[in-house]
C-alpha atoms as a PDB file:
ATOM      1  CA  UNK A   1      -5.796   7.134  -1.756  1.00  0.00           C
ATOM      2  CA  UNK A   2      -4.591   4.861  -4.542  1.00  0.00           C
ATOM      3  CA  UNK A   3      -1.308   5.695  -6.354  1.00  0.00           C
ATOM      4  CA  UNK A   4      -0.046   9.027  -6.093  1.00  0.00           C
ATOM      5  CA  UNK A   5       3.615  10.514  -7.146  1.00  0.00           C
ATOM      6  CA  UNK A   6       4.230  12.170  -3.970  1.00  0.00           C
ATOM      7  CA  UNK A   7       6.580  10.657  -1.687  1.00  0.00           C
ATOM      8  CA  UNK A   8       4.654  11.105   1.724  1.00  0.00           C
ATOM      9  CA  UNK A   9       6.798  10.919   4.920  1.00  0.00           C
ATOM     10  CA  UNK A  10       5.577  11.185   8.769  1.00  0.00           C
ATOM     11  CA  UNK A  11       5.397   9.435  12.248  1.00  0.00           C
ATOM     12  CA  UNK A  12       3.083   6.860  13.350  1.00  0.00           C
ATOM     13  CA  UNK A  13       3.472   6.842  16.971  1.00  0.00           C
ATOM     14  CA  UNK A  14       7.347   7.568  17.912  1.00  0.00           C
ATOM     15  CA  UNK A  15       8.848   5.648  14.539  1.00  0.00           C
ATOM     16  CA  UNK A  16       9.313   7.576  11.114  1.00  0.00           C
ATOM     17  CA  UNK A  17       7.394   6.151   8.712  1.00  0.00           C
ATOM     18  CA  UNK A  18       7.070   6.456   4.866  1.00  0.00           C
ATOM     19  CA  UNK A  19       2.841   6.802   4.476  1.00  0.00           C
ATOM     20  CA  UNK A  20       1.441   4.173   1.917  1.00  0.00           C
ATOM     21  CA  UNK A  21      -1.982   4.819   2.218  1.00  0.00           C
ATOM     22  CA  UNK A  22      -4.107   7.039   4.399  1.00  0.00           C
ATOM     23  CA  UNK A  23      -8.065   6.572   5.516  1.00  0.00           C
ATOM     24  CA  UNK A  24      -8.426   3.086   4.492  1.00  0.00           C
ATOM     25  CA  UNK A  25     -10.575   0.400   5.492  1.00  0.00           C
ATOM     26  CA  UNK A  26      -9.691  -2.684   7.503  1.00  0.00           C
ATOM     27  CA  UNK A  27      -9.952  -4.423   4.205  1.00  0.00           C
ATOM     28  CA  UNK A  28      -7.436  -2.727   2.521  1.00  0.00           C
ATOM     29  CA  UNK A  29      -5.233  -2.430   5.504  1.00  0.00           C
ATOM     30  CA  UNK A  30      -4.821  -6.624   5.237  1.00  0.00           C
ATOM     31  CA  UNK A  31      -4.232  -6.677   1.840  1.00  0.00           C
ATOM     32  CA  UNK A  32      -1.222  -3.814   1.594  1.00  0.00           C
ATOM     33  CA  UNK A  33      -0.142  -5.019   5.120  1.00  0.00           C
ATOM     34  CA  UNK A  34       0.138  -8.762   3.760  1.00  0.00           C
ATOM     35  CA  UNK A  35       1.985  -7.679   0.294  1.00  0.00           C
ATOM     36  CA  UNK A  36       4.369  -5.089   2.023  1.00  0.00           C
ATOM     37  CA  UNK A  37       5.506  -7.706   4.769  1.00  0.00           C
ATOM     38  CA  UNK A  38       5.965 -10.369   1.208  1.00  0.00           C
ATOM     39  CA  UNK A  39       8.013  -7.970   0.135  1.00  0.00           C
ATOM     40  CA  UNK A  40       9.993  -7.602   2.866  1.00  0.00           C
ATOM     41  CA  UNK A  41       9.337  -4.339   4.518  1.00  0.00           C
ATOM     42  CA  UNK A  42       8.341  -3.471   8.250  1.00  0.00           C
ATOM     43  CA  UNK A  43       4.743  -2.370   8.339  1.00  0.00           C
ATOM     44  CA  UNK A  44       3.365   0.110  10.955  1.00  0.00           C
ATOM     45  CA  UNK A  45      -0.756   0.796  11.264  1.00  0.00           C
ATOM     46  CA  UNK A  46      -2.314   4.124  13.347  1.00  0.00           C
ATOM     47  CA  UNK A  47      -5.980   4.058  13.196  1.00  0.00           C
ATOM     48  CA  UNK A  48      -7.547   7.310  12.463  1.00  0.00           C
ATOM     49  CA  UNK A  49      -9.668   9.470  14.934  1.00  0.00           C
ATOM     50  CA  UNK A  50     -13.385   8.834  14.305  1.00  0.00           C
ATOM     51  CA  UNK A  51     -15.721  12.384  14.589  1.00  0.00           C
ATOM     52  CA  UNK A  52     -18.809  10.273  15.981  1.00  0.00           C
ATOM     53  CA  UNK A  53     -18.856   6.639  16.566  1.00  0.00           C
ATOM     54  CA  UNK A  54     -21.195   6.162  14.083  1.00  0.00           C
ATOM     55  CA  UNK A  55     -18.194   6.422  11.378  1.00  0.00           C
ATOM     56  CA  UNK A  56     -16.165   3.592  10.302  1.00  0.00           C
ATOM     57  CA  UNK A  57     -13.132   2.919  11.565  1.00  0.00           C
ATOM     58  CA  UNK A  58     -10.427   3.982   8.818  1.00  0.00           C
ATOM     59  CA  UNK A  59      -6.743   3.551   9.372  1.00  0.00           C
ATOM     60  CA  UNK A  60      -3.454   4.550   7.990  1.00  0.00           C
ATOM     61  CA  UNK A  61      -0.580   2.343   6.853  1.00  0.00           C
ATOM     62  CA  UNK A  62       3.564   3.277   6.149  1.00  0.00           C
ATOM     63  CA  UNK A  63       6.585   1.530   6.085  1.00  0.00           C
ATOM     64  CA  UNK A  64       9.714   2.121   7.840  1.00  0.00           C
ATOM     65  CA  UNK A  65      11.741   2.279   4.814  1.00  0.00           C
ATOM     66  CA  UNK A  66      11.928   6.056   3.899  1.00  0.00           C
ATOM     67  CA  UNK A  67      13.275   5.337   0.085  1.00  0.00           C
ATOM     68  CA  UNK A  68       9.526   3.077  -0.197  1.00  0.00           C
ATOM     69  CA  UNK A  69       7.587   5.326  -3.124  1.00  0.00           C
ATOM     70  CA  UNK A  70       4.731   2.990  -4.211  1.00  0.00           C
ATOM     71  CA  UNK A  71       4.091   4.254  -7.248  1.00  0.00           C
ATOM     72  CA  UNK A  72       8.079   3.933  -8.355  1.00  0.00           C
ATOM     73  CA  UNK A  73       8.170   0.451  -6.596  1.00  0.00           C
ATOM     74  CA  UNK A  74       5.084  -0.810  -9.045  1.00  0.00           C
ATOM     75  CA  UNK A  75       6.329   0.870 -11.995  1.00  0.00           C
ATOM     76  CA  UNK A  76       9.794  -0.525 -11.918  1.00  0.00           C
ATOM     77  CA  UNK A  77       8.381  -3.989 -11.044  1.00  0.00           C
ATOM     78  CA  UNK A  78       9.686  -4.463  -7.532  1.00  0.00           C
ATOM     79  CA  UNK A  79       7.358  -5.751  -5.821  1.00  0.00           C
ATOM     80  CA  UNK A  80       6.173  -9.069  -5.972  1.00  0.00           C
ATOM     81  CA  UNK A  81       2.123 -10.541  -5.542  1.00  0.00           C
ATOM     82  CA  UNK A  82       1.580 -12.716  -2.173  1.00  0.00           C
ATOM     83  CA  UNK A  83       2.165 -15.942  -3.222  1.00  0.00           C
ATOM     84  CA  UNK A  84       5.811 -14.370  -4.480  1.00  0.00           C
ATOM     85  CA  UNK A  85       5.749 -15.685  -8.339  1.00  0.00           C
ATOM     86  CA  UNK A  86       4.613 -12.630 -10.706  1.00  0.00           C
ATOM     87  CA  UNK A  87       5.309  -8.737 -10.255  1.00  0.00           C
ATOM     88  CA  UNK A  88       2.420  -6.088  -8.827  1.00  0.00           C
ATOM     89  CA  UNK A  89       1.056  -4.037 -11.741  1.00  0.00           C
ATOM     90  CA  UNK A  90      -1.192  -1.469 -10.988  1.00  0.00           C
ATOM     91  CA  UNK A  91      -4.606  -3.201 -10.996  1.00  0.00           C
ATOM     92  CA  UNK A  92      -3.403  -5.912  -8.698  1.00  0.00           C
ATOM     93  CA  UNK A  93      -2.355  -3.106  -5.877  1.00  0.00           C
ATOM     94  CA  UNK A  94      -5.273  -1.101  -6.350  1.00  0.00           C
ATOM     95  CA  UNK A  95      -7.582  -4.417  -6.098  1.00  0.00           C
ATOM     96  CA  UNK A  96      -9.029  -4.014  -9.082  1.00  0.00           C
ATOM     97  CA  UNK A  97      -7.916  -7.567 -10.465  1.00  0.00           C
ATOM     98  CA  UNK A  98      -5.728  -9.890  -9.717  1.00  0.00           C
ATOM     99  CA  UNK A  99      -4.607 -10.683 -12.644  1.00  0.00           C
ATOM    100  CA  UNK A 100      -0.837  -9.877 -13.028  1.00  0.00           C
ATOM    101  CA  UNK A 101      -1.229  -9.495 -16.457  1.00  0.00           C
ATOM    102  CA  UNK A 102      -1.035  -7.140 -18.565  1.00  0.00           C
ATOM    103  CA  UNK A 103       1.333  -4.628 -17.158  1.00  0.00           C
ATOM    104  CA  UNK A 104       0.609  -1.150 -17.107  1.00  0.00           C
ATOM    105  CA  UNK A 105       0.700  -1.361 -20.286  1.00  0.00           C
ATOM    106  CA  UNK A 106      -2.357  -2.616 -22.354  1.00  0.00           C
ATOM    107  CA  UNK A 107      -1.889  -4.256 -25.999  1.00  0.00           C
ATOM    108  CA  UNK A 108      -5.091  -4.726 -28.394  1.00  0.00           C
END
């Protein structure tokens, strides 16, 4: 699902949640699950219905904050990496490095 602008908002079983990410893997559910409980918010997983059991298990993941926007949080630098020293930029939350350097902003 990545980064999106909408602010997505829902239940996972009786609690109102604030959806991070939808149809991810297990992989990417322990990653976001790690950084969002860093940073201090209450994490709640549903795992989505499979058509066949031959399909891999995919889950969804929100927060019980309802202000949480992920895209706002990264881009005003509010959330912190998991050992708590630098800032998530965008590469570092979608996995693509883990580098928190440069912003999301690039300079030549």
């Amino acid at each position: 699902m990545g980064l999106a602008g909408k602010h997505m908002f829902g239940s996972i079983g009786e609690q109102r949640v604030t959806f991070v990410e939808k149809k991810i893997t297990v992989e990417r559910l322990d990653f976001l699950k790690k950084l969002l409980e860093v940073n201090g918010f209450e994490v709640l997983v549903d795992e989505d219905k499979r058509k066949s059991e031959e399909d891999p298990q995919l889950y969804t993941i929100g927060v019980t904050d309802m202000v949480f926007n992920p895209t706002v949080y990264i881009f005003q630098r509010r959330l912190k990496t998991l050992d708590g020293k630098h800032i998530v930029n965008q590469e570092y939350w979608n996995q693509i490095s883990e580098d928190p350097k440069p912003q999301y902003w690039k300079n030549s």
